[in-house]
ModelCIF file with pLDDT and N, C-alpha, C, O atoms, coordinates in Angstrom:
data_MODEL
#
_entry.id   MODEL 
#
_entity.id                         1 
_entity.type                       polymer 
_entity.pdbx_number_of_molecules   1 
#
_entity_poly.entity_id                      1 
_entity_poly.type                           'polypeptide(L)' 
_entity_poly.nstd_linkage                   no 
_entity_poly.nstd_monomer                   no 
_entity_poly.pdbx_seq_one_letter_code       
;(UNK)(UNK)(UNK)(UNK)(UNK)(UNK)(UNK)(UNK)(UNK)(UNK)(UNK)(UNK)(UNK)(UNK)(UNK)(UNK)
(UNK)(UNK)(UNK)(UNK)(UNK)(UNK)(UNK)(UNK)(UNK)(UNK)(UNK)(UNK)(UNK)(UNK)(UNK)(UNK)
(UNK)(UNK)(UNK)(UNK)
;
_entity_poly.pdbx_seq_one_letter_code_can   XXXXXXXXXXXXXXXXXXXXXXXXXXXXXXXXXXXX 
_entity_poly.pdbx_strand_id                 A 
#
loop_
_entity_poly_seq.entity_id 
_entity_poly_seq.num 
_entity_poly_seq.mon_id 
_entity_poly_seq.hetero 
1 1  UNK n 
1 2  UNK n 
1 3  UNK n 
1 4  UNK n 
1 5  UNK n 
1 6  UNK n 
1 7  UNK n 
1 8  UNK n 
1 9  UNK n 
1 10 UNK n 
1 11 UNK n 
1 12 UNK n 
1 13 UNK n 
1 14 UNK n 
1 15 UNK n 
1 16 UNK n 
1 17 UNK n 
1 18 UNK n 
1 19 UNK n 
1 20 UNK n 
1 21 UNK n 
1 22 UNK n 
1 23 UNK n 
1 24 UNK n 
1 25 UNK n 
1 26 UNK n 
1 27 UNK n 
1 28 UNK n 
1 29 UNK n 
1 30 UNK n 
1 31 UNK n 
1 32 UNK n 
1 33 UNK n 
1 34 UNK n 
1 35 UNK n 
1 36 UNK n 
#
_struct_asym.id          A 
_struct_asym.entity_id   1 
#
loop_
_ma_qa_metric.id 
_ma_qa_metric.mode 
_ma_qa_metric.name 
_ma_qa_metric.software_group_id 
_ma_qa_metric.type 
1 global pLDDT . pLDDT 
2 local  pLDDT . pLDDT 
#
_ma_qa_metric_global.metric_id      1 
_ma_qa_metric_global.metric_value   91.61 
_ma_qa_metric_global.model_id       1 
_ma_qa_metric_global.ordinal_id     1 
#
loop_
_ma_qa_metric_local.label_asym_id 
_ma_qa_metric_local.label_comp_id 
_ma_qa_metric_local.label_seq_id 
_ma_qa_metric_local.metric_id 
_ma_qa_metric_local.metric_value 
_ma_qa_metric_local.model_id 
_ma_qa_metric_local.ordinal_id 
A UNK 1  2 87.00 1 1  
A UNK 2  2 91.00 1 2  
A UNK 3  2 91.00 1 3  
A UNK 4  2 92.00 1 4  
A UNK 5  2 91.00 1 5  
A UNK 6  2 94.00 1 6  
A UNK 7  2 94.00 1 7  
A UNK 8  2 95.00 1 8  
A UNK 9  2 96.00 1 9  
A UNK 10 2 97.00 1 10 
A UNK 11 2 96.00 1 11 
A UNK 12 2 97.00 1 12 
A UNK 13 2 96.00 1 13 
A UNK 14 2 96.00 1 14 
A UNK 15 2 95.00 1 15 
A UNK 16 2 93.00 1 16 
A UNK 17 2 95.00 1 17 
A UNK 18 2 96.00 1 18 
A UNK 19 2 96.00 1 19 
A UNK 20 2 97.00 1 20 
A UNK 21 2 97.00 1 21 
A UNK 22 2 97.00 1 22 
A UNK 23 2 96.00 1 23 
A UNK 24 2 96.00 1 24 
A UNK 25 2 92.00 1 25 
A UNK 26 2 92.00 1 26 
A UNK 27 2 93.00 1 27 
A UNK 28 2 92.00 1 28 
A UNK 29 2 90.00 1 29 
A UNK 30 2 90.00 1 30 
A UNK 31 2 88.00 1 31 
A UNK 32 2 86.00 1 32 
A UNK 33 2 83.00 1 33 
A UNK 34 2 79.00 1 34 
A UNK 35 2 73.00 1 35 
A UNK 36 2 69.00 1 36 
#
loop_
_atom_site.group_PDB 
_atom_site.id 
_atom_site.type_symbol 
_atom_site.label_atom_id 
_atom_site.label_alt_id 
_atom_site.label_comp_id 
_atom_site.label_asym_id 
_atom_site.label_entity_id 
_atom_site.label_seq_id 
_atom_site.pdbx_PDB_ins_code 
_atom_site.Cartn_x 
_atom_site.Cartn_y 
_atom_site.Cartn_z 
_atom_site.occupancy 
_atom_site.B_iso_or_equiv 
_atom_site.pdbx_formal_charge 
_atom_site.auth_seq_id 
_atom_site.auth_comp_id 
_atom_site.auth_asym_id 
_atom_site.auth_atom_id 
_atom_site.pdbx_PDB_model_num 
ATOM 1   N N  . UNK A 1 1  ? 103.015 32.757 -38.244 1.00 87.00 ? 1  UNK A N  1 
ATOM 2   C CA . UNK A 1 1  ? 103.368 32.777 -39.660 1.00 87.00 ? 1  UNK A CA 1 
ATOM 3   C C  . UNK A 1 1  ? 104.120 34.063 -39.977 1.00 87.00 ? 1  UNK A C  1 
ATOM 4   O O  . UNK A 1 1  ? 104.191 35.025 -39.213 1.00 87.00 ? 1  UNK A O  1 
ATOM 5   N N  . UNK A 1 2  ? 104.731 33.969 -41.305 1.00 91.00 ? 2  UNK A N  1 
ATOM 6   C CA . UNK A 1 2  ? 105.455 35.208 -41.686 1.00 91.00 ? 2  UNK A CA 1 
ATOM 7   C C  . UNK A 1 2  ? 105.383 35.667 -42.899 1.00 91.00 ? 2  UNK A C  1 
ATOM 8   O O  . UNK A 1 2  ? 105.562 34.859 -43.811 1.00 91.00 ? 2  UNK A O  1 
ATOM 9   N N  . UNK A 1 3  ? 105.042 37.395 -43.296 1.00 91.00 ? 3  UNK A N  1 
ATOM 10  C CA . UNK A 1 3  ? 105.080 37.555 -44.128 1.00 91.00 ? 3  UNK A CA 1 
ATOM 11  C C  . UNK A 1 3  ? 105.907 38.978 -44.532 1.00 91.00 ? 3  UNK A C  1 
ATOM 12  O O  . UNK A 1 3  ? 106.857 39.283 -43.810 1.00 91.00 ? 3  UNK A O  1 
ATOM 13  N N  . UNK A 1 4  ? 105.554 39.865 -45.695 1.00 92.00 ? 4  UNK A N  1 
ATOM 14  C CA . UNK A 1 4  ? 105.870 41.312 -45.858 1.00 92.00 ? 4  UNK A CA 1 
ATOM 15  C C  . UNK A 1 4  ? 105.080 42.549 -46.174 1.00 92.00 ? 4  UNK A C  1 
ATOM 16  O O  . UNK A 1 4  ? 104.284 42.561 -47.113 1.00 92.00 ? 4  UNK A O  1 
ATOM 17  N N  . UNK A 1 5  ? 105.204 43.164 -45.719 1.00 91.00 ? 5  UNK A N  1 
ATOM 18  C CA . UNK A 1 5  ? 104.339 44.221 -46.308 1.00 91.00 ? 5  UNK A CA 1 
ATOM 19  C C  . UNK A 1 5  ? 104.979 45.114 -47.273 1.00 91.00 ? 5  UNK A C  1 
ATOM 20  O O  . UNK A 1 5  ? 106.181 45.312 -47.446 1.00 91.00 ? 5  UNK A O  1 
ATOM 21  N N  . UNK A 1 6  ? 104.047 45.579 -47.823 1.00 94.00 ? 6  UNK A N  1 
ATOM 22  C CA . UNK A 1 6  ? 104.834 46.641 -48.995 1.00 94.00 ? 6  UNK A CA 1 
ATOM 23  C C  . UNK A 1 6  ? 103.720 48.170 -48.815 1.00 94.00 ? 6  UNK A C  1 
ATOM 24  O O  . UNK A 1 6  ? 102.525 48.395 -49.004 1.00 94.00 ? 6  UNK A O  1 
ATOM 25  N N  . UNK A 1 7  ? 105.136 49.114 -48.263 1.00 94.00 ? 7  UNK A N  1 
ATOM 26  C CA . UNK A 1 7  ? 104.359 50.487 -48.691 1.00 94.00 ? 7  UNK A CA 1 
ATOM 27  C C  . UNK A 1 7  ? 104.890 51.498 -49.389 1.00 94.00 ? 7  UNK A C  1 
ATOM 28  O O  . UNK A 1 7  ? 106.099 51.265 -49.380 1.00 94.00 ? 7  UNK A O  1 
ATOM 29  N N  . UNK A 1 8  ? 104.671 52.623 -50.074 1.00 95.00 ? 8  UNK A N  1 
ATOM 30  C CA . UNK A 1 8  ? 104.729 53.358 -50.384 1.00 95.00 ? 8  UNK A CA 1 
ATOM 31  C C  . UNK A 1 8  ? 104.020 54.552 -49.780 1.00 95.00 ? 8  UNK A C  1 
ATOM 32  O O  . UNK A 1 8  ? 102.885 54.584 -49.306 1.00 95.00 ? 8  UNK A O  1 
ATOM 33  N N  . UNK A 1 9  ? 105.222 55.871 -49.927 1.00 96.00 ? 9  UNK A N  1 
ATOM 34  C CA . UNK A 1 9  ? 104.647 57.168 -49.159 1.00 96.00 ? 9  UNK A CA 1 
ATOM 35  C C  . UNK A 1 9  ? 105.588 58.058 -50.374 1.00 96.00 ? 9  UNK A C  1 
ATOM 36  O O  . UNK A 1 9  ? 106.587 57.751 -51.025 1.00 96.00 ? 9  UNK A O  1 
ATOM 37  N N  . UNK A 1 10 ? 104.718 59.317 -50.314 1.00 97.00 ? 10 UNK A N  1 
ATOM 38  C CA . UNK A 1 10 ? 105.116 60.351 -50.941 1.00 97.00 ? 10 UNK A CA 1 
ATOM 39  C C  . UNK A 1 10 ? 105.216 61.736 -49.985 1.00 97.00 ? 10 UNK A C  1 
ATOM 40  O O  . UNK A 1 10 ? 105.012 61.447 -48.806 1.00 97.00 ? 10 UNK A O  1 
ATOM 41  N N  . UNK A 1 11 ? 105.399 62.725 -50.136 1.00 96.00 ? 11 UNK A N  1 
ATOM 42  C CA . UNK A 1 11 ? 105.981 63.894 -49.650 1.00 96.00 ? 11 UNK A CA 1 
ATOM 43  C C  . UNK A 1 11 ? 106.065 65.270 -50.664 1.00 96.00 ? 11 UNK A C  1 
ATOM 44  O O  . UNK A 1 11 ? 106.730 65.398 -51.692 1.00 96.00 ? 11 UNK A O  1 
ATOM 45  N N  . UNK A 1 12 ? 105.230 66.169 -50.061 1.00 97.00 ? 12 UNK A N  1 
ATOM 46  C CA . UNK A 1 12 ? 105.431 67.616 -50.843 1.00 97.00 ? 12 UNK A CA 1 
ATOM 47  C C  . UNK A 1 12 ? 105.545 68.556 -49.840 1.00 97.00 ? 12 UNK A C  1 
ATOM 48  O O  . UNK A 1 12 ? 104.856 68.489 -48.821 1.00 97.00 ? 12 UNK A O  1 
ATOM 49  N N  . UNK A 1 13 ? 106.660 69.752 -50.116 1.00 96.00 ? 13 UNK A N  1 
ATOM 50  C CA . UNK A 1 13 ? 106.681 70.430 -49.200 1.00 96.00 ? 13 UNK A CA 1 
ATOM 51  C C  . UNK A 1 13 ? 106.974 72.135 -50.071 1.00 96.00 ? 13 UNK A C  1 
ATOM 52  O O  . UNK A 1 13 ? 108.115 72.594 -50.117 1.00 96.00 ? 13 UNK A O  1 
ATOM 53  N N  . UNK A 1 14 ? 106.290 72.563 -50.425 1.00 96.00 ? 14 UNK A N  1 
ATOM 54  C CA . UNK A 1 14 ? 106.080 73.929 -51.186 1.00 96.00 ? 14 UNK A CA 1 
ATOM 55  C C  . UNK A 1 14 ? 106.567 75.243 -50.347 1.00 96.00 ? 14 UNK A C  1 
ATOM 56  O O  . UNK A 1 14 ? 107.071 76.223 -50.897 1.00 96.00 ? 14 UNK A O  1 
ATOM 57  N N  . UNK A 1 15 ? 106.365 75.139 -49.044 1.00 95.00 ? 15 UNK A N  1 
ATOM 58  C CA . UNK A 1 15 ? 107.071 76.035 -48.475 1.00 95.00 ? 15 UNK A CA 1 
ATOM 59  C C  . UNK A 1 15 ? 107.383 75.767 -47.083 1.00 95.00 ? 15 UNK A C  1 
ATOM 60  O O  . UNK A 1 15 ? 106.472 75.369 -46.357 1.00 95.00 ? 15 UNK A O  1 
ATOM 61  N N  . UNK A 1 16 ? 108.696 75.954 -46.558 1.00 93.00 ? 16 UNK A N  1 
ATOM 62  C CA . UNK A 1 16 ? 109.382 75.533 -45.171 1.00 93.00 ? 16 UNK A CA 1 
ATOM 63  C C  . UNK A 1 16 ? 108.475 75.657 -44.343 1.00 93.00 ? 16 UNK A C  1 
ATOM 64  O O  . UNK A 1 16 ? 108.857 75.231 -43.254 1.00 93.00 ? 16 UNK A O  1 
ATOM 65  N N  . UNK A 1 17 ? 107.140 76.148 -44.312 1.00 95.00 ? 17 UNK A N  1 
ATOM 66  C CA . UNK A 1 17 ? 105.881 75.698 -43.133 1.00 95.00 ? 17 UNK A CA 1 
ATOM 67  C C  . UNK A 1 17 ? 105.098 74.606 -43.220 1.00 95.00 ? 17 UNK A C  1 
ATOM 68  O O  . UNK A 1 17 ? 104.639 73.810 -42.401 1.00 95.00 ? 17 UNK A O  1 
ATOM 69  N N  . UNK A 1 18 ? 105.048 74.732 -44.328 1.00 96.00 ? 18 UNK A N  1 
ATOM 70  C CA . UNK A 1 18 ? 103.846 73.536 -44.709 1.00 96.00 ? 18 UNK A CA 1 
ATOM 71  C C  . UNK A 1 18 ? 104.607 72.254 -45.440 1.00 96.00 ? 18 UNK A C  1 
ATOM 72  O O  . UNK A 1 18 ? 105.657 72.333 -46.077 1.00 96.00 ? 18 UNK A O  1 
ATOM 73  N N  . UNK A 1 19 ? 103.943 71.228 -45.233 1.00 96.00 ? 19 UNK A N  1 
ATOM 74  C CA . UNK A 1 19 ? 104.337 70.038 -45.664 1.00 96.00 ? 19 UNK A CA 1 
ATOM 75  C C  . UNK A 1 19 ? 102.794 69.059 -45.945 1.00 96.00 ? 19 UNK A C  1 
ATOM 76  O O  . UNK A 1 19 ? 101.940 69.071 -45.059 1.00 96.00 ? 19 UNK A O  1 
ATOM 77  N N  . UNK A 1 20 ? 102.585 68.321 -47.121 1.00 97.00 ? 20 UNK A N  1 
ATOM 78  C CA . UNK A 1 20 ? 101.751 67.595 -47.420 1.00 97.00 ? 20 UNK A CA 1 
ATOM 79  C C  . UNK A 1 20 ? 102.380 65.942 -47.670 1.00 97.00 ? 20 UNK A C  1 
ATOM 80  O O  . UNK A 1 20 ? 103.537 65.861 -48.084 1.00 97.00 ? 20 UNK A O  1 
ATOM 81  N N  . UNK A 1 21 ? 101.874 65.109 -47.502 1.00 97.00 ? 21 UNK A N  1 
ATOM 82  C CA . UNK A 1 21 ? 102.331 63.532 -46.977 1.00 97.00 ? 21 UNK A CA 1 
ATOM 83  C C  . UNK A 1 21 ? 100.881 62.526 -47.396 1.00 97.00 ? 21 UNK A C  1 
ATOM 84  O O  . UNK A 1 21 ? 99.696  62.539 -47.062 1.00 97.00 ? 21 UNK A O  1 
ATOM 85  N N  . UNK A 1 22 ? 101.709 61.717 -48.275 1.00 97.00 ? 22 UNK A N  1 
ATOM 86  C CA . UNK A 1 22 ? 100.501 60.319 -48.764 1.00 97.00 ? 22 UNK A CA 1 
ATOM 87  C C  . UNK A 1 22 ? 100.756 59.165 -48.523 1.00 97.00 ? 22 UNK A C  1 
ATOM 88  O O  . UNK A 1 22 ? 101.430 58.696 -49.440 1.00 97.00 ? 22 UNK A O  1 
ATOM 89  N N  . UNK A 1 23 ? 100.479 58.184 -47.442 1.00 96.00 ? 23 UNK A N  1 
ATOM 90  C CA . UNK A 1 23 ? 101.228 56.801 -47.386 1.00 96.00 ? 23 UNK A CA 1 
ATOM 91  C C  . UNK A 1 23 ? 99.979  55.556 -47.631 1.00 96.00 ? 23 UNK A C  1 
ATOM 92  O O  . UNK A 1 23 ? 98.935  55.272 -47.043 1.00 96.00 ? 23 UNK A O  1 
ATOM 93  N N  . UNK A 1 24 ? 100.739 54.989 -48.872 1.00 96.00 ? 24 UNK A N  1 
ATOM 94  C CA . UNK A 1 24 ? 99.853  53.429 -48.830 1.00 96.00 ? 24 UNK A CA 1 
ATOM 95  C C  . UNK A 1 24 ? 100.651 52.426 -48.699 1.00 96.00 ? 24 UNK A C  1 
ATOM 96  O O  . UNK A 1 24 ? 101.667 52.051 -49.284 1.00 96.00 ? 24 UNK A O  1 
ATOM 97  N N  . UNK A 1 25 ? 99.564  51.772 -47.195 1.00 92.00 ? 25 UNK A N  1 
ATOM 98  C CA . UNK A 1 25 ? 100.235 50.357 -46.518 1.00 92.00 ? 25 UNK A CA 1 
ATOM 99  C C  . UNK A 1 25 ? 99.608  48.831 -46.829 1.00 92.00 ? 25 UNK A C  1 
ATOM 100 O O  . UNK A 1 25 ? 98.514  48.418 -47.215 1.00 92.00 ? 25 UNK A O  1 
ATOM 101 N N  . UNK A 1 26 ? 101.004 48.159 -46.420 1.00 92.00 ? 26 UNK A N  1 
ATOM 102 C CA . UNK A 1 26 ? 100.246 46.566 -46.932 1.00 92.00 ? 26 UNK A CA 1 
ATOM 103 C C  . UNK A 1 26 ? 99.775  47.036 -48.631 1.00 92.00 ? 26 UNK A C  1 
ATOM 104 O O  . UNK A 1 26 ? 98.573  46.826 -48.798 1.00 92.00 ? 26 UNK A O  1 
ATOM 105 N N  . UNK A 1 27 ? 100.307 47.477 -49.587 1.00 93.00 ? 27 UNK A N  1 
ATOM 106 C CA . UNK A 1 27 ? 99.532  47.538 -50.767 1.00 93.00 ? 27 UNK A CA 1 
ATOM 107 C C  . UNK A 1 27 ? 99.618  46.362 -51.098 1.00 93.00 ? 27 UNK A C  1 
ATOM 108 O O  . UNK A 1 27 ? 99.054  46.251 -52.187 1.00 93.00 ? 27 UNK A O  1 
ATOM 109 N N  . UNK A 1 28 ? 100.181 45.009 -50.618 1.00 92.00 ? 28 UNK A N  1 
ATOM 110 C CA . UNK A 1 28 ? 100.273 43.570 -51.086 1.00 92.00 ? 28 UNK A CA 1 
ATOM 111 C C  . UNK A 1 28 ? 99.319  43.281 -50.869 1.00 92.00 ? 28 UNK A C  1 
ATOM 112 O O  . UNK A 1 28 ? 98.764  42.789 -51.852 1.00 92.00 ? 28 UNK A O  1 
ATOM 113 N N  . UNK A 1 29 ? 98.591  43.323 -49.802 1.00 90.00 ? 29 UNK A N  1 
ATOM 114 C CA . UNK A 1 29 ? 97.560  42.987 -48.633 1.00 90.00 ? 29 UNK A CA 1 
ATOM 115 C C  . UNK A 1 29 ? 98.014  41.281 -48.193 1.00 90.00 ? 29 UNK A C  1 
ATOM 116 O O  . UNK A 1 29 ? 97.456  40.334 -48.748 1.00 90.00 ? 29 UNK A O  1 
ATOM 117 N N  . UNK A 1 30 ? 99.144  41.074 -47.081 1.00 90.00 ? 30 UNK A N  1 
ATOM 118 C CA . UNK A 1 30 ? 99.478  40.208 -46.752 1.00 90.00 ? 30 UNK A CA 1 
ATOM 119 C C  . UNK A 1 30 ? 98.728  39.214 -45.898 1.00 90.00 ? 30 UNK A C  1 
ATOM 120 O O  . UNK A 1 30 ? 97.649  39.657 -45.505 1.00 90.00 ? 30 UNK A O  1 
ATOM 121 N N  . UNK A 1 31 ? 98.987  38.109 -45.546 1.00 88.00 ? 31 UNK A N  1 
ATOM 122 C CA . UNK A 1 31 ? 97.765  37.156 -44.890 1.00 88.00 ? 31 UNK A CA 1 
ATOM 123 C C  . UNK A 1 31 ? 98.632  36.525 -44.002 1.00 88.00 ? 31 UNK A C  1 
ATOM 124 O O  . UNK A 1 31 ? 99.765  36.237 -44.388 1.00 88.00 ? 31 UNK A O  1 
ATOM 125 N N  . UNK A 1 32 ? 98.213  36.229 -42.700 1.00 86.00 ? 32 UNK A N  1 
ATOM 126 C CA . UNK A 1 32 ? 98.611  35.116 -42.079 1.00 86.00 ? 32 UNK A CA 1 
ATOM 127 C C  . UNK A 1 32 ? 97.756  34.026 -41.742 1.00 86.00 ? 32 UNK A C  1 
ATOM 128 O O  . UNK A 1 32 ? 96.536  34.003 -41.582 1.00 86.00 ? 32 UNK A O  1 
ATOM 129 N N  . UNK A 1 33 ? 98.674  33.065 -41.658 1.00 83.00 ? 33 UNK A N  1 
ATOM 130 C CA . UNK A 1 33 ? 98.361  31.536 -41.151 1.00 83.00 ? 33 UNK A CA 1 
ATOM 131 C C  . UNK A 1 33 ? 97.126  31.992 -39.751 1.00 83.00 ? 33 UNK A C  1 
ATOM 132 O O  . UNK A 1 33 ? 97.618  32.578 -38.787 1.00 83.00 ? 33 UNK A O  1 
ATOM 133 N N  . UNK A 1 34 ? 95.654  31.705 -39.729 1.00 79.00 ? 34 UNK A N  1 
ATOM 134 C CA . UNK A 1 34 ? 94.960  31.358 -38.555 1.00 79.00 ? 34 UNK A CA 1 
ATOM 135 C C  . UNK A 1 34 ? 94.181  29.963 -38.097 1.00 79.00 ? 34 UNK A C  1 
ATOM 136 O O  . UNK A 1 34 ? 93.798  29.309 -39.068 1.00 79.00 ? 34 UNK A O  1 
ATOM 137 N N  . UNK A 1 35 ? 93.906  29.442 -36.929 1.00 73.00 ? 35 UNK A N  1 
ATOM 138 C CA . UNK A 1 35 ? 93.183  28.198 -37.427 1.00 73.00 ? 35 UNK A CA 1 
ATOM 139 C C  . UNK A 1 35 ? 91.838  28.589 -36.979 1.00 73.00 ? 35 UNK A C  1 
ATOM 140 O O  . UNK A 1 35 ? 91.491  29.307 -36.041 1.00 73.00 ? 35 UNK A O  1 
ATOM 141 N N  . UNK A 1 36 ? 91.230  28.014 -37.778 1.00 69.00 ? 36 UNK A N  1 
ATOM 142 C CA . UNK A 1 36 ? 89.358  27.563 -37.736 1.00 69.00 ? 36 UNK A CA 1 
ATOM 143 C C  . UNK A 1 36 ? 88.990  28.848 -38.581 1.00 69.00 ? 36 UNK A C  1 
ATOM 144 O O  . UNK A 1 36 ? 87.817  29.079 -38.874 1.00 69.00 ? 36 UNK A O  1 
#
């Protein structure tokens, strides 16, 4: 079966050493076709 996912990510970086990072995946929460 086929479907999509949908994510979103964010990014902060306050100083050229450090970097902070947020990612949400599948926020659809997609399904596939299984049998039984």
């Amino acid at each position: 079966s086929h479907n999509f996912g949908l994510d979103f990510g964010i990014s902060y970086r306050p100083f050229e050493w450090l970097n902070f990072g947020m990612v949400a995946r599948n926020v659809n929460s997609p399904e596939f076709d299984a049998l039984e």
